[in-house]
C-alpha atoms as a PDB file:
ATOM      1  CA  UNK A   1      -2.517 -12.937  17.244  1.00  0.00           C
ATOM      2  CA  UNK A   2      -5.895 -12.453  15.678  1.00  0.00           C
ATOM      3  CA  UNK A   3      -6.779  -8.896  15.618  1.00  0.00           C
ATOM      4  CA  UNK A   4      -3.281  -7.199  14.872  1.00  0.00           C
ATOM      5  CA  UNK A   5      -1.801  -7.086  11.973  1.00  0.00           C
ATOM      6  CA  UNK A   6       1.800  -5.626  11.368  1.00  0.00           C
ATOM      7  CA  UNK A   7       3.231  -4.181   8.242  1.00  0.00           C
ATOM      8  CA  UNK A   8       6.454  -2.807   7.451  1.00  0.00           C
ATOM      9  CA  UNK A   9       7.916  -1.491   4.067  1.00  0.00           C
ATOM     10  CA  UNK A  10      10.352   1.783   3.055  1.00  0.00           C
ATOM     11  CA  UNK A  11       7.620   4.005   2.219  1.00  0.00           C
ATOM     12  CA  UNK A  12       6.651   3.779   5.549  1.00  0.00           C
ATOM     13  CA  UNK A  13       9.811   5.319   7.052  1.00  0.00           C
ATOM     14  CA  UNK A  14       8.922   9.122   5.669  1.00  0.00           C
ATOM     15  CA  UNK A  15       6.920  10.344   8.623  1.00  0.00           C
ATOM     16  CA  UNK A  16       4.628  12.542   6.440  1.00  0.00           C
ATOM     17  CA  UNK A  17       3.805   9.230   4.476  1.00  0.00           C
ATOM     18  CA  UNK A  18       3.291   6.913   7.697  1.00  0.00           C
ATOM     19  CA  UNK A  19       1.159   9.448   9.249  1.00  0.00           C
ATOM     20  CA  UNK A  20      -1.454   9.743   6.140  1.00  0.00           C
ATOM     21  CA  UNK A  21      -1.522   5.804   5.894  1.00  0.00           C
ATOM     22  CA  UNK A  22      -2.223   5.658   9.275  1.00  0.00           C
ATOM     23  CA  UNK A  23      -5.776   7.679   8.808  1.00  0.00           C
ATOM     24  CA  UNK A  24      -6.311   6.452   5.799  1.00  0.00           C
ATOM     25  CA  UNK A  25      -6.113   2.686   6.930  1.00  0.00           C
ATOM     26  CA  UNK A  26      -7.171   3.965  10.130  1.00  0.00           C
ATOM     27  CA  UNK A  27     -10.639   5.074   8.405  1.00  0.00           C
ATOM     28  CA  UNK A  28     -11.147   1.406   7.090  1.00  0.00           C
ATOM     29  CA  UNK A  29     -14.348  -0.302   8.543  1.00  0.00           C
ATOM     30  CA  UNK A  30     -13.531  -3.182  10.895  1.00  0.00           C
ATOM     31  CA  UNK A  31      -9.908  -1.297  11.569  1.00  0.00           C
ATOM     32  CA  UNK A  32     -10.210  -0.469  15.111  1.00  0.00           C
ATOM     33  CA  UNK A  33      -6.615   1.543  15.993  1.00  0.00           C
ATOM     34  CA  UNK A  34      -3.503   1.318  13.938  1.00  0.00           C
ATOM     35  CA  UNK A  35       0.054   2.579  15.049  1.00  0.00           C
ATOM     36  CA  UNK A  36       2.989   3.536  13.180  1.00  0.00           C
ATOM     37  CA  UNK A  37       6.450   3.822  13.644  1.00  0.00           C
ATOM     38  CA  UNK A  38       8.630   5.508  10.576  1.00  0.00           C
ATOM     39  CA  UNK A  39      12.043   4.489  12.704  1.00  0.00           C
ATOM     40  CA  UNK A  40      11.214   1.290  11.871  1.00  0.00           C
ATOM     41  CA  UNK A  41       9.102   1.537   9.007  1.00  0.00           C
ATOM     42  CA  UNK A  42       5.799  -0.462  10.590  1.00  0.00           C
ATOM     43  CA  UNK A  43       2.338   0.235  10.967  1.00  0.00           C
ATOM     44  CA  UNK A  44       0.321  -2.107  13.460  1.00  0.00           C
ATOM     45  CA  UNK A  45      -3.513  -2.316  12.298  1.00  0.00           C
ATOM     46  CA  UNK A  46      -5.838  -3.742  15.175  1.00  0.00           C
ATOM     47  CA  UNK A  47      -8.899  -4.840  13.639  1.00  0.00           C
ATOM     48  CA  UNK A  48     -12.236  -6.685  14.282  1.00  0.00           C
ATOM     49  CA  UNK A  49     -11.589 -10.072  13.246  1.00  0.00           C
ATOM     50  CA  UNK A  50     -15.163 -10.890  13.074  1.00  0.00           C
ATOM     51  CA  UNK A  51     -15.583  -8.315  10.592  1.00  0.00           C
ATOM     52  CA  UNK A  52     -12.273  -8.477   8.329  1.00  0.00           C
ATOM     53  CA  UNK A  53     -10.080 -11.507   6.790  1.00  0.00           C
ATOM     54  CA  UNK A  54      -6.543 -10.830   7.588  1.00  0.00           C
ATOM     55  CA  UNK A  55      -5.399 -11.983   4.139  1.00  0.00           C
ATOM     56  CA  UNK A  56      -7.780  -9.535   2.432  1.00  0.00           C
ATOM     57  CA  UNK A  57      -6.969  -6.857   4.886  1.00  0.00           C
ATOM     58  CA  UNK A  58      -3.090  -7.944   4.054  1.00  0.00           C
ATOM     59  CA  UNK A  59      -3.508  -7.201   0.650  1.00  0.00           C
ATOM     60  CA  UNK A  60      -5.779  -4.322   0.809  1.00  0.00           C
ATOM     61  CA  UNK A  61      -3.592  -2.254   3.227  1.00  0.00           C
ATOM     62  CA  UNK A  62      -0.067  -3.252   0.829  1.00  0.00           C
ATOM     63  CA  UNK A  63      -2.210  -1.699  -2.301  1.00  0.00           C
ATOM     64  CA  UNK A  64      -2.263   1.622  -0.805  1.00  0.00           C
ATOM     65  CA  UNK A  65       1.183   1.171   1.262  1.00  0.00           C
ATOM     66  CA  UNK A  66       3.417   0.548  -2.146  1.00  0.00           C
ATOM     67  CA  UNK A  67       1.045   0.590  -5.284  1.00  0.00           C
ATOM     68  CA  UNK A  68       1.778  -0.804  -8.038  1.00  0.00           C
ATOM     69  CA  UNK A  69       3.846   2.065 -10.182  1.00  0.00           C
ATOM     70  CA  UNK A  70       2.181   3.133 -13.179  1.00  0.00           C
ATOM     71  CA  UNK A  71       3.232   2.262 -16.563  1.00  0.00           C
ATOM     72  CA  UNK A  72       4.263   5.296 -18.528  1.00  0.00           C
ATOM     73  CA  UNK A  73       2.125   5.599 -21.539  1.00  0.00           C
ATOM     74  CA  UNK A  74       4.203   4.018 -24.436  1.00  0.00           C
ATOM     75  CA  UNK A  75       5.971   5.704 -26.926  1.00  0.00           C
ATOM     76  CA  UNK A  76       3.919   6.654 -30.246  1.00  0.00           C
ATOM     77  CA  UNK A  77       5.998   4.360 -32.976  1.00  0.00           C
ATOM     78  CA  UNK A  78       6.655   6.537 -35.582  1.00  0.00           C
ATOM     79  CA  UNK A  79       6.366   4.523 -39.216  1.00  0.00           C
ATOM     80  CA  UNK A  80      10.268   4.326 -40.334  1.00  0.00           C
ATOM     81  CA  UNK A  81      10.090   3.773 -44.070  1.00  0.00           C
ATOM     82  CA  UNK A  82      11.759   0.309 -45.250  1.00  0.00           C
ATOM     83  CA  UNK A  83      13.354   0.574 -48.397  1.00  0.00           C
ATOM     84  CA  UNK A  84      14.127  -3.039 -50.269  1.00  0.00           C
ATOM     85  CA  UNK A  85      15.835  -2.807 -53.145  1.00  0.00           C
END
């Protein structure tokens, strides 16, 4: 249905975490209402169609839902002296 948009994923089950997703999405322009549910792990994001591509709004709203995890800053090599006799 053009206008709604529903999204589900694990991170959305913790209340605390559904609840702050739903403002922040919520504070999107063109995102006119969006509902969650942590029992099921869904939010539903009504939007202006006119105003927002669902594909870019897709892919926008899974960025902040379950970012990419950081890399870990990699190890300093340490020079291990090669002896060839």
């Amino acid at each position: 249905m053009p206008g709604r948009l529903r999204l589900r994923g694990d991170a959305l089950r913790r209340p605390r975490r559904n609840d702050e997703l739903r403002a922040q999405i919520g504070a999107w322009d063109g995102v006119t209402k969006v509902e969650g549910n942590p029992a099921t792990g869904g939010l539903l994001l009504r939007y202006d169609p006119a105003r927002l591509d669902p594909v870019e709004l897709e892919a926008r709203a899974l960025a902040v839902i379950d970012p990419p995890p950081t890399s870990p800053p990699a190890p300093r090599s340490q020079a291990t002296p090669s002896h060839h006799y």
